[in-house]
Protein backbone atom coordinates (compact mmCIF):
# COMPACT_ATOMS: atom_id res chain seq x y z
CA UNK A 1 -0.36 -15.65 31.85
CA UNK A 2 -4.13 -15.90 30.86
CA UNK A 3 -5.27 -19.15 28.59
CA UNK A 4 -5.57 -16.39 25.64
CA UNK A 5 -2.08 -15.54 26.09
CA UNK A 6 -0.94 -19.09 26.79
CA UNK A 7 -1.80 -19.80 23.12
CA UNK A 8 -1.04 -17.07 21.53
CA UNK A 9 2.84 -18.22 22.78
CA UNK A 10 2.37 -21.49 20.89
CA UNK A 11 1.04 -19.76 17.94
CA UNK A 12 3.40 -16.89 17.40
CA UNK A 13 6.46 -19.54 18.00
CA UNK A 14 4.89 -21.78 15.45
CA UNK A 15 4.22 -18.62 12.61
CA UNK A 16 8.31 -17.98 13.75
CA UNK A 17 9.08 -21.65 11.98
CA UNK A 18 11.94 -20.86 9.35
CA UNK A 19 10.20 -21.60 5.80
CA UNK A 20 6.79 -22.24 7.34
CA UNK A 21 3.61 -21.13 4.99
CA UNK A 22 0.05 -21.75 5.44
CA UNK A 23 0.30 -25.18 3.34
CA UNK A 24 2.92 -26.72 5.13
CA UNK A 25 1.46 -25.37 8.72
CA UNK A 26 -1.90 -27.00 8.15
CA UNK A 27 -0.06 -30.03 7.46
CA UNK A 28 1.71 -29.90 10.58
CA UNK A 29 -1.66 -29.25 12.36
CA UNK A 30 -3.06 -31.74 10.90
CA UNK A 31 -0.55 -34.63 12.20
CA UNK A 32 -0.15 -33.36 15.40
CA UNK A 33 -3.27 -31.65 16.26
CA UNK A 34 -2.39 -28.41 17.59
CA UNK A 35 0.57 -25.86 17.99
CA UNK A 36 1.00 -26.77 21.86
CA UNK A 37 1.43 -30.64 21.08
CA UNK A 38 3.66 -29.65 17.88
CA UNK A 39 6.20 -27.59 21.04
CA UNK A 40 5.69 -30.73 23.44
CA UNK A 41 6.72 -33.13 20.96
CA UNK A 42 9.96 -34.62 20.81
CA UNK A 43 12.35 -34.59 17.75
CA UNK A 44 11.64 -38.08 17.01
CA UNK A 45 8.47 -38.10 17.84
CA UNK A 46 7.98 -34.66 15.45
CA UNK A 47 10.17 -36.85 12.25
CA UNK A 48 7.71 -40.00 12.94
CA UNK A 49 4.38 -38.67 12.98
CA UNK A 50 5.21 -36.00 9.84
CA UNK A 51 7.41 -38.95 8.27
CA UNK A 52 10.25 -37.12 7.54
CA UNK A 53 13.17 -34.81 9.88
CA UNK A 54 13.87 -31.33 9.33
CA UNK A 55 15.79 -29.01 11.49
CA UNK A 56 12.77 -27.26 12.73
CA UNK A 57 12.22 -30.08 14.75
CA UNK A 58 14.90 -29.64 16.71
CA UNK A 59 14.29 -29.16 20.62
CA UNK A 60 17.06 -26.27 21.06
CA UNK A 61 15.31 -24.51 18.19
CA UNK A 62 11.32 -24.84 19.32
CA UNK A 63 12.54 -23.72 23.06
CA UNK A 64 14.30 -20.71 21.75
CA UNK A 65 11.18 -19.92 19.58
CA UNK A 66 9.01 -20.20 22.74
CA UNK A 67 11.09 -18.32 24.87
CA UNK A 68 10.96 -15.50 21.84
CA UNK A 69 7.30 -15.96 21.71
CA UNK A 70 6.62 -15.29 25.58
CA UNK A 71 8.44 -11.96 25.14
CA UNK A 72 6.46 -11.00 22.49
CA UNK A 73 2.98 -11.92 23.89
CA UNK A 74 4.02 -9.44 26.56
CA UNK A 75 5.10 -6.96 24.45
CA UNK A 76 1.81 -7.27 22.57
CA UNK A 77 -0.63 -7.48 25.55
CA UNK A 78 1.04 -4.19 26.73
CA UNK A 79 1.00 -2.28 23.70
CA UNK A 80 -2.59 -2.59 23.00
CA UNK A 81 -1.36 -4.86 19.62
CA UNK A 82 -4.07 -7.55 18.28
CA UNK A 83 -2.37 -10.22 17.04
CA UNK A 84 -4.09 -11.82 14.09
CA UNK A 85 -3.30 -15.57 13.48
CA UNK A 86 -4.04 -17.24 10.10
CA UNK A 87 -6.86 -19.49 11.52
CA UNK A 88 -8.77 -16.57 13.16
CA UNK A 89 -12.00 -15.02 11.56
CA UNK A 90 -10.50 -11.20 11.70
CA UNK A 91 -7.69 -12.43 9.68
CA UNK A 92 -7.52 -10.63 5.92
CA UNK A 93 -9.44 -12.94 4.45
CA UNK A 94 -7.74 -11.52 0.68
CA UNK A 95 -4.59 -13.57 2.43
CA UNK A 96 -6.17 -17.16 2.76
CA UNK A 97 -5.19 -17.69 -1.05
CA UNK A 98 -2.07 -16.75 -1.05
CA UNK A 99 0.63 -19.35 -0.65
CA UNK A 100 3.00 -17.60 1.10
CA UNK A 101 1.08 -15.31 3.40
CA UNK A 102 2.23 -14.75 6.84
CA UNK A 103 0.59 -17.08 9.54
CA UNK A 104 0.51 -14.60 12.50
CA UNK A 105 -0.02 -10.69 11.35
CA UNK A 106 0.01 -7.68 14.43
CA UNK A 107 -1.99 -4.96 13.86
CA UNK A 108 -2.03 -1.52 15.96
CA UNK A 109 -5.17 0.43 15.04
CA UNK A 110 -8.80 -0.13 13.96
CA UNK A 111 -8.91 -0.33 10.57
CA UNK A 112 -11.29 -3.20 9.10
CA UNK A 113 -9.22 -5.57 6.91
CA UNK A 114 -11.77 -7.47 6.01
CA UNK A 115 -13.84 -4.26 4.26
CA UNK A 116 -15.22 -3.81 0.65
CA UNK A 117 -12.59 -2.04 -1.30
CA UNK A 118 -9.44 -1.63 -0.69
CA UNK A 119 -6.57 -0.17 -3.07
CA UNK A 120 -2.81 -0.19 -2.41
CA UNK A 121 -0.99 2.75 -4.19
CA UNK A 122 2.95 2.44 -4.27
CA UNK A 123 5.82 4.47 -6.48
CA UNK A 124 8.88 5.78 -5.94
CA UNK A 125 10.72 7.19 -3.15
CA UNK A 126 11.60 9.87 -5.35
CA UNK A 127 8.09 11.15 -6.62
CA UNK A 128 7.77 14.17 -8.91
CA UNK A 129 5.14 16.78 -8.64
CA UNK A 130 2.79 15.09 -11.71
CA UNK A 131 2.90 11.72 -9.33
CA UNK A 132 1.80 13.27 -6.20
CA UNK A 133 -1.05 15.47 -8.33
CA UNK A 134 -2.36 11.91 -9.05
CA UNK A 135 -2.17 10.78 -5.94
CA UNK A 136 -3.84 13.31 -4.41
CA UNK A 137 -6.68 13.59 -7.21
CA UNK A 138 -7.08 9.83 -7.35
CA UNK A 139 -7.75 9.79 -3.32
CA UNK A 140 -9.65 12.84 -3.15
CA UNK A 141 -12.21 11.49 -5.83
CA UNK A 142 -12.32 8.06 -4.36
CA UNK A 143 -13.81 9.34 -1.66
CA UNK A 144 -16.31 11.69 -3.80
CA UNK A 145 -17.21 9.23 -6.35
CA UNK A 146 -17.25 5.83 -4.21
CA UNK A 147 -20.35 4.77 -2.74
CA UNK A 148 -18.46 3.50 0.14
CA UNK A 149 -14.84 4.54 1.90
CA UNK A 150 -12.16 3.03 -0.21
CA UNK A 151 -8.97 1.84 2.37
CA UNK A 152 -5.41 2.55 1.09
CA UNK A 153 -2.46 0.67 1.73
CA UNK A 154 0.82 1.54 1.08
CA UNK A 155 4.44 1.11 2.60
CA UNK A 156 4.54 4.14 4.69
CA UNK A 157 8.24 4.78 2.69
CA UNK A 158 9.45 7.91 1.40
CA UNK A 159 7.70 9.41 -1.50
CA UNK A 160 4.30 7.72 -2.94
CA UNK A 161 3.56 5.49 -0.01
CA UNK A 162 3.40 8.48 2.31
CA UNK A 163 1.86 10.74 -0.05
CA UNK A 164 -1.00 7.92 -0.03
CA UNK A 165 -1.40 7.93 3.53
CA UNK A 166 -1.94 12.14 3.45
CA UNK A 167 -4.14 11.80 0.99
CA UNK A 168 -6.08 9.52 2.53
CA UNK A 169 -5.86 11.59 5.93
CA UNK A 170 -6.78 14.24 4.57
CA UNK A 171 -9.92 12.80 2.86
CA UNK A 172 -11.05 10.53 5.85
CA UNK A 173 -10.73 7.27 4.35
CA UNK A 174 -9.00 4.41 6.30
CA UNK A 175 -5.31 3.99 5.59
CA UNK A 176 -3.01 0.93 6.46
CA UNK A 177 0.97 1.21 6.58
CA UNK A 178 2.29 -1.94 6.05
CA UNK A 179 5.99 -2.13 7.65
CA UNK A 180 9.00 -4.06 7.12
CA UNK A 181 9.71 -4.47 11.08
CA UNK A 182 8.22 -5.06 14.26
CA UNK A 183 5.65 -2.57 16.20
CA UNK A 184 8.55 -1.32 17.82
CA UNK A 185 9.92 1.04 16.16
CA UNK A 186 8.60 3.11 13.16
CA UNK A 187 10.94 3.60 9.76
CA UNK A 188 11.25 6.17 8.34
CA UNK A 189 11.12 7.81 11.79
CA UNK A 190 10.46 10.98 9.62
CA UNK A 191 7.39 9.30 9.31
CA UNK A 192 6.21 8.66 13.17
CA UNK A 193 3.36 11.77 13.56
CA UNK A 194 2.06 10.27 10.86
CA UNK A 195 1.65 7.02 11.47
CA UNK A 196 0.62 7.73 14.84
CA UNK A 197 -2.27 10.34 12.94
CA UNK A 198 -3.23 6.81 10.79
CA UNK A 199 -3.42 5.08 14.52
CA UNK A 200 -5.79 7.66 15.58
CA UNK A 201 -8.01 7.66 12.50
CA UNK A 202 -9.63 4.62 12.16
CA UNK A 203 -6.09 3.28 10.23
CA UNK A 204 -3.82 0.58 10.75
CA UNK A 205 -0.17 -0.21 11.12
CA UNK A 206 0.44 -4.45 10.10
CA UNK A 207 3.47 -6.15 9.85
CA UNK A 208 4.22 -9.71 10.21
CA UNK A 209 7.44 -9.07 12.24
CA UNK A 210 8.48 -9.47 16.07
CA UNK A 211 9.17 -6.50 18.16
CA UNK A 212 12.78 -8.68 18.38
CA UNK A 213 13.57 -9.17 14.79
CA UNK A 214 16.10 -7.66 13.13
CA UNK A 215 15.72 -5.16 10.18
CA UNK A 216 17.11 -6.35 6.87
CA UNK A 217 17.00 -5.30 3.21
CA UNK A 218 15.25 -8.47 2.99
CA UNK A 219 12.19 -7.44 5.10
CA UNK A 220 11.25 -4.40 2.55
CA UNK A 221 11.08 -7.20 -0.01
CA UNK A 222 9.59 -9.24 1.66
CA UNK A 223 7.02 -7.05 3.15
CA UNK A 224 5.62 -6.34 -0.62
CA UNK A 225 3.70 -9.32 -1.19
CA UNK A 226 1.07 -8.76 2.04
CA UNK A 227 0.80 -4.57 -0.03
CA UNK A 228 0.02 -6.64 -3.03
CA UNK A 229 -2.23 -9.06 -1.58
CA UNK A 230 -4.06 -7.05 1.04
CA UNK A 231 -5.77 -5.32 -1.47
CA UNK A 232 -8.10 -5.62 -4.56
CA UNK A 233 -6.73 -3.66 -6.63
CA UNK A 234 -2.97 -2.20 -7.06
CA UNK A 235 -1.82 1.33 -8.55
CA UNK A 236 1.98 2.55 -9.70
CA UNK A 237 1.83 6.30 -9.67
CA UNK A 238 5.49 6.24 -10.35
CA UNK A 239 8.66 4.03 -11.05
CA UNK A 240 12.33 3.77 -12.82
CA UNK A 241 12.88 1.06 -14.66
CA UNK A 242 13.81 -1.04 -11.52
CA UNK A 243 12.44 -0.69 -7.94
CA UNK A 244 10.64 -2.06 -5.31
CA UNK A 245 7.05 -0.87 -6.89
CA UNK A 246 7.61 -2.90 -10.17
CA UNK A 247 7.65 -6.01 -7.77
CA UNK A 248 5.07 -5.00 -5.83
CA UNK A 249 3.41 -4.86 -9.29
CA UNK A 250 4.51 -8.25 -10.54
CA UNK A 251 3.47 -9.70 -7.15
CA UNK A 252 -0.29 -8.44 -7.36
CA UNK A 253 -0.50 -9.64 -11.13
CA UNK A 254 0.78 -13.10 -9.51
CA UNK A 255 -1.98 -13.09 -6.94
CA UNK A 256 -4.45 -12.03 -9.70
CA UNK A 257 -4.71 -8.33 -7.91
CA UNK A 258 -5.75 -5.89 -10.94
CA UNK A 259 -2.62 -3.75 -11.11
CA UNK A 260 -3.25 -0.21 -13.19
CA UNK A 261 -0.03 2.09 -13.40
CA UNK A 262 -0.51 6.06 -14.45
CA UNK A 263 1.45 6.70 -17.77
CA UNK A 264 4.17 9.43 -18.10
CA UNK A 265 6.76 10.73 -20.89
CA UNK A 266 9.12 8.44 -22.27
CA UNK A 267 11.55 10.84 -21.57
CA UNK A 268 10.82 11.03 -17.39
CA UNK A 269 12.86 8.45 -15.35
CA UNK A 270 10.40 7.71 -12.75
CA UNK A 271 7.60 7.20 -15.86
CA UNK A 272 9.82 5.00 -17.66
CA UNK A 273 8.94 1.72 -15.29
CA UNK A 274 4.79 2.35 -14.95
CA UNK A 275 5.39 2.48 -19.30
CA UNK A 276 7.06 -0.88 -19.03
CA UNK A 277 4.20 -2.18 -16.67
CA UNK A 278 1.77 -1.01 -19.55
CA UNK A 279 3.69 -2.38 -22.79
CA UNK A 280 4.04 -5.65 -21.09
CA UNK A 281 0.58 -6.08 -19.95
CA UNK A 282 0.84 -6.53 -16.34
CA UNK A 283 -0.72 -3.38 -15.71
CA UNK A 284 -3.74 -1.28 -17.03
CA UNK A 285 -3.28 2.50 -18.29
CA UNK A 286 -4.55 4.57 -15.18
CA UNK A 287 -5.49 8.12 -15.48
CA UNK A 288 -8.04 8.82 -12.82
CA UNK A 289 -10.58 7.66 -10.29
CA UNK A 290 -12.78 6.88 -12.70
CA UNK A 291 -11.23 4.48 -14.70
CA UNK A 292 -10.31 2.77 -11.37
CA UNK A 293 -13.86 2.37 -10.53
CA UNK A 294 -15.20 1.14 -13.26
CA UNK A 295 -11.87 -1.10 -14.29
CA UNK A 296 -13.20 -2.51 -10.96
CA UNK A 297 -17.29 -2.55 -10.83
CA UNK A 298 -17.64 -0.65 -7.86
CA UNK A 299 -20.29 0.75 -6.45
CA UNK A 300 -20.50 4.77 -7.12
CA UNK A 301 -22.46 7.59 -5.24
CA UNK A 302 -25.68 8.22 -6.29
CA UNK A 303 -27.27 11.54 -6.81
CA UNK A 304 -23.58 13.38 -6.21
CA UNK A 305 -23.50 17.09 -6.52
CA UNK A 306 -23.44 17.81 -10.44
CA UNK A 307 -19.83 18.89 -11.53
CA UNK A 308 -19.92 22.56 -13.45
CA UNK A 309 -18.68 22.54 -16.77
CA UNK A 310 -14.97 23.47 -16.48
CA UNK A 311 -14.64 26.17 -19.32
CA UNK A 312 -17.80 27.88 -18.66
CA UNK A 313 -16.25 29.37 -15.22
CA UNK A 314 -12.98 30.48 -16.93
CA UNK A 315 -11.71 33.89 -18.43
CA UNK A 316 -10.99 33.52 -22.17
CA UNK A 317 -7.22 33.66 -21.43
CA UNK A 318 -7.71 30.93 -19.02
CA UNK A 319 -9.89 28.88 -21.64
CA UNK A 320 -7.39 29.56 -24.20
CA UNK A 321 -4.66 28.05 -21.32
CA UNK A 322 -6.66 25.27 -20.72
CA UNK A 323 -7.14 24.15 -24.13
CA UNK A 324 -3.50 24.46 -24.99
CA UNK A 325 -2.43 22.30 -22.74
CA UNK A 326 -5.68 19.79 -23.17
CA UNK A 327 -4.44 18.89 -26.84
CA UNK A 328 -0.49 19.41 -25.73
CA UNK A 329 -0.48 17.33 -22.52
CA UNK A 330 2.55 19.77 -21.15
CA UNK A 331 3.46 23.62 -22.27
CA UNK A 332 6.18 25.71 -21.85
CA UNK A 333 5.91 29.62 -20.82
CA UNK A 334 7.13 30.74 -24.11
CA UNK A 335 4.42 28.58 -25.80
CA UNK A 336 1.40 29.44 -23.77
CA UNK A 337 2.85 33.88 -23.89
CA UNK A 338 2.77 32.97 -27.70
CA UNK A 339 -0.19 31.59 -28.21
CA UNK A 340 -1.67 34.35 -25.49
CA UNK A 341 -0.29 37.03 -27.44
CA UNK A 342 0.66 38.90 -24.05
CA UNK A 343 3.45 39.57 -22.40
CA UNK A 344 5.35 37.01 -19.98
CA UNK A 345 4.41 39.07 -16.87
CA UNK A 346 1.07 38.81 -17.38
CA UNK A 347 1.28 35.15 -18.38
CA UNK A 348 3.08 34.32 -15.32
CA UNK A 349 0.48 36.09 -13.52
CA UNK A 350 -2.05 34.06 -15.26
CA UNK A 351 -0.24 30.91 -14.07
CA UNK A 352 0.02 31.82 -10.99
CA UNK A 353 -3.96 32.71 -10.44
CA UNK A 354 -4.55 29.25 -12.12
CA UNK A 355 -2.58 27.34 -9.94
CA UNK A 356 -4.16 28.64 -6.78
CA UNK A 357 -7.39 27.95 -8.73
CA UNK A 358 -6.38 24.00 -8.54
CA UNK A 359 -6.09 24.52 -12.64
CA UNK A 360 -2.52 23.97 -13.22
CA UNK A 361 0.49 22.17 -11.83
CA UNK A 362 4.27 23.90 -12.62
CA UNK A 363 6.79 22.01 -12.84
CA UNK A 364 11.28 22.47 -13.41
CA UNK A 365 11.80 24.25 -15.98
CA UNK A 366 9.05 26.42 -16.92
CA UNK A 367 6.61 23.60 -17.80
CA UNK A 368 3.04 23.41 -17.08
CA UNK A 369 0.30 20.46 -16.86
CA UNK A 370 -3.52 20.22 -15.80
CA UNK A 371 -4.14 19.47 -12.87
């Protein structure tokens, strides 16, 4: 075992501790000068230099720790895994003030984490169509409107979080999955082509698990704070009234993260808990990229291509479309044949032509929205 190696054992057994944060672990550090003399110590000597005893101190305990820790600098050295420790200078530096951040981190990829601007979207597992419009649109013009490559993080669950990671794919920005187990395994393993895609494309996989720790409800929790810290910013695309987003949401306000979450109908479930977010005041109303970037001062492209007016390249049915649904926010097929004056088959043909035109989303029911 090289010297590199031979410390990273004493440092990934010491970020194992049970109840260990960065506080309490530079206090430790501090009384006994570094991990290796915090393993060599004995119990009693541990309880009389930190003045007090604690089960961590325990011999059986710190040996079992080590042993864990040997198995896992292997693991990492032959997986190609950095392991980031608290103390190091490619640690997320948006971490060091956060009281309960994770002292050891592994990372597989080559994503910066110490970059400009970074954004975690989250939502539901169960997104609708008008949350993964925004989610692509809000990506797609991040990287048009940006001066510099925005990096999204998000979950790499079901839903939102993986509809981040596409979007950012598909644009060529950075993306970071931040998992709820070890480097192992991925989960969902739906979900493996594409984090191996993020892997390949200058994105990152982090978790602050072992490769040997087991895989609890807990960990998803748990797992939220480093999406709501990592980042300067946080969006909700979607939520119900309870779910893992709205305290992902609460988290970032704690760690004084701007949190934005995109408004819906009072009557959609998975709106009802972004409209909660807003009433309450822990998050800003979110309707685009732009009021992202300028909610957040940064920087945008200069001397961008000059957007064409919209309704100067449409038909006057197509105006007449668009305008409905500008002042209605949502239209039926009955409403927008009506206020056509045609018949449905042409309508629906209209639609159609407009959706592969990027103009208009469909949704259940026979409902349509911009796009």
């Amino acid at each position: 075992m090289t010297p590199d190696q031979d410390i990273n054992v004493y440092r990934t057994a010491f970020a194992s501790l049970k109840g260990i944060n960065p506080v309490l672990a530079r206090e430790f550090l501090q009384r006994t000068g570094s991990e290796q003399n915090f393993f060599s110590a004995t119990e009693r000597q541990l309880s009389a230099v930190m003045g007090f005893s604690n089960r961590i101190f325990d011999d059986r305990y710190r040996g079992e720790l080590l042993e864990k820790a040997r198995r896992e600098t292997g693991f990492i050295s032959a997986s190609g895994i950095r392991a980031l420790y608290f103390t190091d200078a490619d640690y997320p530096q948006r971490l060091n003030d956060v009281e309960d951040a994770p002292l050891m981190l592994y990372a597989l990829g080559s994503a910066d984490l110490n970059c400009g601007l970074m954004v975690s979207v989250v939502g539901t597992r169960h997104a609708t169509p008008y949350g993964l419009d925004f989610v692509g649109r809000l990506v797609a013009d991040l990287k048009e409107k940006c001066a510099e490559n925005v990096t999204v993080i998000s979950g790499l669950a079901f839903g939102i979080d993986a509809a981040a990671h596409c979007a950012a794919l598909k644009q060529g920005l950075p993306t970071i999955g931040v998992l709820a187990h070890g480097l192992n395994m991925i989960y969902p393993s739906q979900h493996r082509a594409m984090a191996a895609e993020m892997v390949r494309n200058n994105g990152l996989l982090i978790t602050e698990y072992r490769s040997d720790a087991p895989v609890h409800k807990g960990n998803f929790i748990a797992r939220n704070r480093i999406v709501a810290s990592l980042c300067d910013a946080l969006v909700v695309a979607e939520s119900a009234r309870k779910g893992g987003a709205l305290i992902t949401a609460r988290l970032a306000s704690g760690y004084n993260r701007d949190v934005f979450a995109l408004p819906g109908r009072t009557s959609d479930r998975y709106s009802q808990g972004c409209n909660r977010l807003i009433a309450c005041h822990t998050a800003a109303l979110i309707q685009n990229a732009d009021d992202l970037i300028d909610a957040m001062g940064w920087p945008r492209r200069k001397n961008g291509p000059e957007q064409p007016t919209l309704f100067r390249e449409l038909s006057p049915e197509e105006q007449t479309v668009m305008e409905c649904l500008t002042s209605r926010g949502e239209a039926h097929l009955t409403t927008l044949t009506m206020a056509l004056g045609a018949p449905v088959s042409k309508v629906m043909g209209l639609l159609i032509d407009m959706e592969f035109k990027g103009l208009v989303t469909a949704y259940p029911g026979g409902n349509y929205r911009l796009a």
